[in-house]
N, C-alpha and C. Protein backbone atom coordinates (compact mmCIF):
# COMPACT_ATOMS: atom_id res chain seq x y z
N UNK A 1 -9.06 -37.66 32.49
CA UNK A 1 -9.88 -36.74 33.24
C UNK A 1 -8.98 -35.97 34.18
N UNK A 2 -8.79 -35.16 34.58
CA UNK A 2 -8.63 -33.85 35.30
C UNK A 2 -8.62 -34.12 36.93
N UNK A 3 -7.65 -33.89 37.59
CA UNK A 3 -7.87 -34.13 38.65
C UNK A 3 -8.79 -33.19 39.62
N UNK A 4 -8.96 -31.67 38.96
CA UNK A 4 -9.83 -31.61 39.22
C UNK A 4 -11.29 -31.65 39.48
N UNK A 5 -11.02 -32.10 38.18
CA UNK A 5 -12.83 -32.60 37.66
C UNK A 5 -13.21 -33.60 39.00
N UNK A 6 -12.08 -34.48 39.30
CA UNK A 6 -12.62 -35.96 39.99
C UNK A 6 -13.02 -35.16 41.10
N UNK A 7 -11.78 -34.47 41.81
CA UNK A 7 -12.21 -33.78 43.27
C UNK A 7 -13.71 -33.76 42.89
N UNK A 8 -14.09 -32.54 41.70
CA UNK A 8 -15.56 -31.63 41.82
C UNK A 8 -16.28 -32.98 42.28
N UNK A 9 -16.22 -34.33 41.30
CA UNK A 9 -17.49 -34.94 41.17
C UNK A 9 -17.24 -35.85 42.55
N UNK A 10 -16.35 -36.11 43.35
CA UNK A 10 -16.21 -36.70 44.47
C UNK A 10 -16.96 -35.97 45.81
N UNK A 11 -16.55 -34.48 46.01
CA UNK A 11 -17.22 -33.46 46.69
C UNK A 11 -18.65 -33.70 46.35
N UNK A 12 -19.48 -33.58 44.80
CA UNK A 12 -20.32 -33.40 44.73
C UNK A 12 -21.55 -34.85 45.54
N UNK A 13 -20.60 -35.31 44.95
CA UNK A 13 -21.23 -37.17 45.23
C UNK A 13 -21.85 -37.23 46.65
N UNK A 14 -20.69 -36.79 47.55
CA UNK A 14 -20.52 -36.89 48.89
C UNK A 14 -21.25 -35.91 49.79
N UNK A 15 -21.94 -34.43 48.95
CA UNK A 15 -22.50 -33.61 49.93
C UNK A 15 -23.78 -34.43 49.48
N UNK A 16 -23.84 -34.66 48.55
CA UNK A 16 -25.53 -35.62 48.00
C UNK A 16 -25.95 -36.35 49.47
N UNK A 17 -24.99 -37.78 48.74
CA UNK A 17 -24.84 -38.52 49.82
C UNK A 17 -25.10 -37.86 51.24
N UNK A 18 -24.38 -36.91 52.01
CA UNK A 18 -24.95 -35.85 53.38
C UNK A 18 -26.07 -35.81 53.37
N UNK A 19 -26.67 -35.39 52.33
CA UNK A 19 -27.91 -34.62 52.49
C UNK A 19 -29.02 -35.53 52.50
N UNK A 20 -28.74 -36.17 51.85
CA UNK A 20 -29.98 -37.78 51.84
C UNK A 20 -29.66 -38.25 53.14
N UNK A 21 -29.08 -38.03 53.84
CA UNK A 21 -28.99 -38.53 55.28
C UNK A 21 -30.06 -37.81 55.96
N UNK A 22 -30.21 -37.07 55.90
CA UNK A 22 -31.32 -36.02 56.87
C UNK A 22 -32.17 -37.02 57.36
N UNK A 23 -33.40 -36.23 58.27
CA UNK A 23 -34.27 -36.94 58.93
C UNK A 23 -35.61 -36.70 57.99
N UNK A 24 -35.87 -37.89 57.64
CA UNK A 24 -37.46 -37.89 56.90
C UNK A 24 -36.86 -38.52 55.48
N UNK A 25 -35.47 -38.87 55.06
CA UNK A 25 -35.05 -38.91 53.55
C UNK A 25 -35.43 -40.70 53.66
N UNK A 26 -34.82 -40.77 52.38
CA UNK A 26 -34.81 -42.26 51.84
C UNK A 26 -34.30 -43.38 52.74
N UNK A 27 -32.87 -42.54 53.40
CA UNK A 27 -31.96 -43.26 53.77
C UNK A 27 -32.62 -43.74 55.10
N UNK A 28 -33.20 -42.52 55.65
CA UNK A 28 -34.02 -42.63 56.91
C UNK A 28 -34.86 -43.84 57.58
N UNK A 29 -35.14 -43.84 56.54
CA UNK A 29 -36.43 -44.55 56.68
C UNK A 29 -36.30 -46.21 57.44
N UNK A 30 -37.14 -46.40 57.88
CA UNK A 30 -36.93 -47.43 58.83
C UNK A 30 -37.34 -49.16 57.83
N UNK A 31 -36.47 -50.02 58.05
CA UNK A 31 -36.75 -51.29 56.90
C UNK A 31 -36.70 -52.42 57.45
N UNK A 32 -37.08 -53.39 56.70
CA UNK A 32 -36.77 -54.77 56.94
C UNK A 32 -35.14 -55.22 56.70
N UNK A 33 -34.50 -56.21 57.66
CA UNK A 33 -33.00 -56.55 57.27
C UNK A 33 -32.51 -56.91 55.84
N UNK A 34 -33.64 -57.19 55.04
CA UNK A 34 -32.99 -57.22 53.78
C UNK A 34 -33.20 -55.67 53.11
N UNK A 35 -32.36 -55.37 51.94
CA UNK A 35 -32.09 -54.14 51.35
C UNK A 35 -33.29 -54.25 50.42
N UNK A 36 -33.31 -53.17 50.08
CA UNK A 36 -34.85 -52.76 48.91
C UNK A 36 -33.95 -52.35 47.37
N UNK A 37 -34.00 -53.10 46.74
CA UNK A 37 -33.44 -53.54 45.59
C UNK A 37 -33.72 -52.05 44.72
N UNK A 38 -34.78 -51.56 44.80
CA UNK A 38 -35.39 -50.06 43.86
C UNK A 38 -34.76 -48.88 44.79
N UNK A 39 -34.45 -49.39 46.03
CA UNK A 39 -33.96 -47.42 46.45
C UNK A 39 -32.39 -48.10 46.28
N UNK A 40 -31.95 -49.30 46.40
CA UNK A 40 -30.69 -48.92 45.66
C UNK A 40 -30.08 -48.15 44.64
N UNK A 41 -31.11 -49.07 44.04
CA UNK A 41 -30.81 -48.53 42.47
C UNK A 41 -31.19 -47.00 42.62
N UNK A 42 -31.58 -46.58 42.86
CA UNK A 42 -31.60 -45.00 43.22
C UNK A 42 -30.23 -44.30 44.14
N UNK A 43 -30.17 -44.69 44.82
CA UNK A 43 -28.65 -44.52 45.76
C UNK A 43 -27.41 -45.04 44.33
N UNK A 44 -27.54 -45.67 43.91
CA UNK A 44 -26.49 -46.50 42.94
C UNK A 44 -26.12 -44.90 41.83
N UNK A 45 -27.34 -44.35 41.58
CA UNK A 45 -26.38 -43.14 40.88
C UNK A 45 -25.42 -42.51 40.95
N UNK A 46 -25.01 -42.16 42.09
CA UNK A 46 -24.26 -41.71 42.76
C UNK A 46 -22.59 -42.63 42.63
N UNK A 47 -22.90 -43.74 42.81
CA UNK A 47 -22.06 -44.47 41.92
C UNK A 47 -21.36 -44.80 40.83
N UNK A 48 -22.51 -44.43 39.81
CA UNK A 48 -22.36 -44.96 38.28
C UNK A 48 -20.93 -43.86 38.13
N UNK A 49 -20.46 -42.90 38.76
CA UNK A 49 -19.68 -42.24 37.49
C UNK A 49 -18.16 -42.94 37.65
N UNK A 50 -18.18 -43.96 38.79
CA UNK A 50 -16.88 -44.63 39.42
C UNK A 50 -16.96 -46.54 38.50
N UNK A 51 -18.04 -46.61 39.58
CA UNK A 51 -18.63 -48.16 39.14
C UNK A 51 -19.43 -48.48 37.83
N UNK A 52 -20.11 -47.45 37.41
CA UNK A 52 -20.71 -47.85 36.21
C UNK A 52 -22.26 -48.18 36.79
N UNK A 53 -23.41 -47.46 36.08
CA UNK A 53 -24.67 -48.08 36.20
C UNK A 53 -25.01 -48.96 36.94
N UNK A 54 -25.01 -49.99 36.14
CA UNK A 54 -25.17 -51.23 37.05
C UNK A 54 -23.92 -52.21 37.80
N UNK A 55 -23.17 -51.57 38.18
CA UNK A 55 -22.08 -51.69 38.76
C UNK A 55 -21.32 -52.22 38.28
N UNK A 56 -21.16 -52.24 37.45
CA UNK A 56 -19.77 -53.30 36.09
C UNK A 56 -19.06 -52.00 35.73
N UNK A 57 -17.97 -51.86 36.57
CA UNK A 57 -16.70 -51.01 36.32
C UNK A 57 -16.77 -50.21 35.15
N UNK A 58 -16.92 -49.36 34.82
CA UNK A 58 -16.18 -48.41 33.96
C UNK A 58 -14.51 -47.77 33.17
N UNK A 59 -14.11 -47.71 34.25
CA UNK A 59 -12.66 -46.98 34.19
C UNK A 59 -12.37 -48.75 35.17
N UNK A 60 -10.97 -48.53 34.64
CA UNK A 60 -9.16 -49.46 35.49
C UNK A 60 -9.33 -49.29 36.17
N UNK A 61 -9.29 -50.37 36.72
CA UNK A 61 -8.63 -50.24 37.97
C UNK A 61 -9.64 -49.90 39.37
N UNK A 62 -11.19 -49.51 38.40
CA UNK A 62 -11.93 -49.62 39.73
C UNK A 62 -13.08 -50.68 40.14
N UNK A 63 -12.90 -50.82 40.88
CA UNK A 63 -13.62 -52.72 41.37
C UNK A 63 -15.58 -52.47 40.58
N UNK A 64 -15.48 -53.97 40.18
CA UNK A 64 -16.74 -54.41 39.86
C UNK A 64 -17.91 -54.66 40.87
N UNK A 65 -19.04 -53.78 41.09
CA UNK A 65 -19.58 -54.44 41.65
C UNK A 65 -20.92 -55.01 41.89
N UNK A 66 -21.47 -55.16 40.90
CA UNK A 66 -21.98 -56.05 39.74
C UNK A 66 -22.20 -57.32 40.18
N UNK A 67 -23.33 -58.36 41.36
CA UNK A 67 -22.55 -59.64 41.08
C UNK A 67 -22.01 -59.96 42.89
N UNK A 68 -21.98 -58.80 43.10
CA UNK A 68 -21.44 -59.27 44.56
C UNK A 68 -22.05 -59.72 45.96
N UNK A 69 -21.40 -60.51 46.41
CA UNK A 69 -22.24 -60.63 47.74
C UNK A 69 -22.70 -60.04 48.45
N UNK A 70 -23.94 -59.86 48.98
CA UNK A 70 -24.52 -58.69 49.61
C UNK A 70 -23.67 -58.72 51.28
N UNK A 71 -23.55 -59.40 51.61
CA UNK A 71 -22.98 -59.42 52.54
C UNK A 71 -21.68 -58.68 52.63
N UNK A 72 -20.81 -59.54 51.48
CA UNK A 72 -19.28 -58.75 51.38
C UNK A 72 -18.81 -57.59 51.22
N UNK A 73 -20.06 -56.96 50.43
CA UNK A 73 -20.46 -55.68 50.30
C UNK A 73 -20.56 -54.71 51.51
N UNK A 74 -21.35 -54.97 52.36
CA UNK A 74 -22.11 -54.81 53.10
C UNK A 74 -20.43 -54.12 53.97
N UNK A 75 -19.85 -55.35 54.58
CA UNK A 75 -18.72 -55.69 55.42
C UNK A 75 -17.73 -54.54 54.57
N UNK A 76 -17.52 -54.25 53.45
CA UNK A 76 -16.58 -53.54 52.80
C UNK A 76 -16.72 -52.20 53.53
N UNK A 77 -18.13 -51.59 52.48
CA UNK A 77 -19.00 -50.59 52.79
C UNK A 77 -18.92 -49.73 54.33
N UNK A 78 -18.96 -51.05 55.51
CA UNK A 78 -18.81 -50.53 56.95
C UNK A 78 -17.29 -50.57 56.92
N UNK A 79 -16.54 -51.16 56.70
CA UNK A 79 -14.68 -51.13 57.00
C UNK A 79 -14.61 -49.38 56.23
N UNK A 80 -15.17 -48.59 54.85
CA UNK A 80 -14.41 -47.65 54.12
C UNK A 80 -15.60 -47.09 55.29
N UNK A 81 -16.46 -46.66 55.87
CA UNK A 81 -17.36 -46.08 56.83
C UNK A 81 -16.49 -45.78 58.41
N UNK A 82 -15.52 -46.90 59.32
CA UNK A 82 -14.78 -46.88 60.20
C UNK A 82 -13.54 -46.49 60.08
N UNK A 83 -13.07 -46.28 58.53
CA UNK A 83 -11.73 -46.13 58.11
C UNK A 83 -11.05 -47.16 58.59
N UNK A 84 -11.00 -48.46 58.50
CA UNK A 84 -10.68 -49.43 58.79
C UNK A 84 -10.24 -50.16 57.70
N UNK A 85 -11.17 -50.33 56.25
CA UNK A 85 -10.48 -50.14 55.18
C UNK A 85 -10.84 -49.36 54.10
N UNK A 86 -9.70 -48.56 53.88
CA UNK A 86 -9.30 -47.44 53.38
C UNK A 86 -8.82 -47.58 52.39
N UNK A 87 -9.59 -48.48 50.95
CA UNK A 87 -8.32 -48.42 49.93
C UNK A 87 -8.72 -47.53 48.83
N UNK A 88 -9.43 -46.13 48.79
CA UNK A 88 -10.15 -45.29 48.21
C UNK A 88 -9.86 -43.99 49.17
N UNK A 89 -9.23 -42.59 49.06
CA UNK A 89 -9.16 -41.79 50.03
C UNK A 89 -10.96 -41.20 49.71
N UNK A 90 -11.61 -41.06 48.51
CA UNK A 90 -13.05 -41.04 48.08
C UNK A 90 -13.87 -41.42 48.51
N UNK A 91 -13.89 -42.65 49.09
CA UNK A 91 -14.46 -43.66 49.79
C UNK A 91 -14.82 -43.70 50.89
N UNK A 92 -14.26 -43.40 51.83
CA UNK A 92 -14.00 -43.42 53.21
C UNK A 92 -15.44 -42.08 53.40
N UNK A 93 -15.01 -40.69 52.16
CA UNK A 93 -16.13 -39.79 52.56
C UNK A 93 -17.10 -40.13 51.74
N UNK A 94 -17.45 -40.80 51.05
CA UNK A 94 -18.86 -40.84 50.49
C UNK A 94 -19.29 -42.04 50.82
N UNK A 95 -19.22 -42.78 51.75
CA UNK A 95 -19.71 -43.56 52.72
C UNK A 95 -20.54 -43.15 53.97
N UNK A 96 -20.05 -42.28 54.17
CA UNK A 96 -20.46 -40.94 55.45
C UNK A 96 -21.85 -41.16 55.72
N UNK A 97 -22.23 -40.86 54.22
CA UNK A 97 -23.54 -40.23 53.80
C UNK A 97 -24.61 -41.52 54.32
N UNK A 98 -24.41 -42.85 54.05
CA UNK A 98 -25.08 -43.74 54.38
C UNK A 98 -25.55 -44.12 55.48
N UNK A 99 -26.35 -44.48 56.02
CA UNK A 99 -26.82 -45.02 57.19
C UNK A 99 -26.72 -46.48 56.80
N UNK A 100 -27.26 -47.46 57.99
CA UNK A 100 -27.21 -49.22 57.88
C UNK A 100 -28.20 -49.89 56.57
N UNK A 101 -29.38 -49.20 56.34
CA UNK A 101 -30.18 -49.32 55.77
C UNK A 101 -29.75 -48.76 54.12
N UNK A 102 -29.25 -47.71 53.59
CA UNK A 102 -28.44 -47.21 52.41
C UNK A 102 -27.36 -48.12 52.22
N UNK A 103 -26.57 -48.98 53.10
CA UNK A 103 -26.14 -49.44 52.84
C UNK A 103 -26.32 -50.75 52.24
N UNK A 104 -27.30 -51.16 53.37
CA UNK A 104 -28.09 -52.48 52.72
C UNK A 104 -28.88 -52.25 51.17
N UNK A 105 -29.31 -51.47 50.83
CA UNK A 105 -30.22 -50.83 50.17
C UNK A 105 -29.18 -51.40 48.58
N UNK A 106 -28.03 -50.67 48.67
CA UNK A 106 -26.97 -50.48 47.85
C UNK A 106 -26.65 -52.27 47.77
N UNK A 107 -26.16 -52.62 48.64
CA UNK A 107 -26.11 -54.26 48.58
C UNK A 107 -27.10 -55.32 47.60
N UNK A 108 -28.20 -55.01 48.16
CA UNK A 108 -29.43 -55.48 47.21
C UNK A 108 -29.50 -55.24 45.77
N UNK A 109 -29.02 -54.04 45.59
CA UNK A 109 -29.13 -54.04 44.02
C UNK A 109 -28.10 -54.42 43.34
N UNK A 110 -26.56 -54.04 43.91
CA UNK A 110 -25.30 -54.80 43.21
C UNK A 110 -25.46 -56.39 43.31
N UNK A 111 -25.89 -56.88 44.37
CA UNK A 111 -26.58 -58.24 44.74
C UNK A 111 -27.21 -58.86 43.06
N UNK A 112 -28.05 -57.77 42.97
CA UNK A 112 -29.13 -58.23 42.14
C UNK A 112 -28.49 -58.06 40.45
N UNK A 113 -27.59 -57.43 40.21
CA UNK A 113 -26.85 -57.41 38.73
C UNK A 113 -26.41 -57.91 38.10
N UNK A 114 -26.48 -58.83 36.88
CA UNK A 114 -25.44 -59.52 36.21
C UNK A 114 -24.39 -58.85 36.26
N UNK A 115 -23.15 -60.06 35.89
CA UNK A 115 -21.30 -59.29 35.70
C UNK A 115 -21.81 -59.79 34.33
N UNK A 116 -21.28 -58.13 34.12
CA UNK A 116 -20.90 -58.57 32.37
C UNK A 116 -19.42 -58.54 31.81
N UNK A 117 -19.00 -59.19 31.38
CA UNK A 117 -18.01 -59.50 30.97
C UNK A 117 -17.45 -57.73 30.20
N UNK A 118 -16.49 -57.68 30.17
CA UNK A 118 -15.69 -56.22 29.42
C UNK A 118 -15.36 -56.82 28.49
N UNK A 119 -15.22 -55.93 27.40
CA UNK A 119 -14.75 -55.91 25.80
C UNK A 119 -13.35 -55.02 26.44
N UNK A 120 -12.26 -55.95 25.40
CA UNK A 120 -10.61 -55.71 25.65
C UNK A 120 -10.43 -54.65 25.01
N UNK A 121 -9.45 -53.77 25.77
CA UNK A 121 -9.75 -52.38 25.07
C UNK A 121 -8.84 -52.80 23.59
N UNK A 122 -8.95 -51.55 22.94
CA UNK A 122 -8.93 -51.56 21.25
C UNK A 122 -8.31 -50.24 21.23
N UNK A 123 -7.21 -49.88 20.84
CA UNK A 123 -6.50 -48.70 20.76
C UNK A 123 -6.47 -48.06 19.35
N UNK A 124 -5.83 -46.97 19.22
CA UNK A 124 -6.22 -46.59 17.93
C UNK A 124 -5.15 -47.19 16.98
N UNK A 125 -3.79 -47.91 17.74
CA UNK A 125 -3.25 -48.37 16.66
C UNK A 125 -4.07 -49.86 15.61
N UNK A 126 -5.19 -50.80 16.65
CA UNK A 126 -5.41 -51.65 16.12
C UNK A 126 -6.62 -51.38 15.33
N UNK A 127 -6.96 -49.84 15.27
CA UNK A 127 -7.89 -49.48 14.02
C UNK A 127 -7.49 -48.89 12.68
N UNK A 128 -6.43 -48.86 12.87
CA UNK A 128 -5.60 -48.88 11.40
C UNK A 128 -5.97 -50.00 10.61
């Protein structure tokens, strides 16, 4: 893929993300401390083109998250939010977009995913 392509779809991800921040949106909205498993999965689109759907990696090299502790999540999520940890320069801005609740939101549903195991890649020499 194109490095520009990634910029476009990173920019794009991230003004989303902005804009669902507004006052009256999804993100807004006022909740109970646990995350709502269905507006994740709605927030999670925004995801899929990095993490994959249901959060089971797609592409190398980028973390599974599928399976994970909502908590650890959670703690990640606020470190790439403070720039505190920073191991995504992508990350850090499409975190922005979230409030405490989007974040939790997002937790709940990777929370809620089987890990599925990956099929080893298969190159074209071993289809000869």
């Amino acid at each position: 893929m194109a490095v520009r392509s990634v910029r476009q779809h990173l920019l794009w991800a991230g003004l989303v993300l902005l804009g669902l921040n507004l006052p009256g949106s999804v993100l807004a909205a006022t909740g109970s401390a646990a995350g709502d498993i269905a507006i994740g999965a709605k927030l999670a689109q925004y995801c899929a083109y990095c993490h994959g759907a249901d959060g089971n990696a797609v592409h190398a090299g980028t973390p599974r998250l599928a399976g994970q502790d909502a908590e650890a999540f959670i703690a990640k999520m606020k470190g790439y939010k403070s720039n505190t940890r920073l191991y995504h320069p992508g990350m850090g801005f499409l975190v922005l977009g979230l409030d405490e609740k989007g974040i939790r939101d997002l937790a709940a549903f990777y929370a809620s995913q089987p890990v599925k195991v990956s099929e080893p890649y298969v190159g074209p020499a071993a289809l000869k």
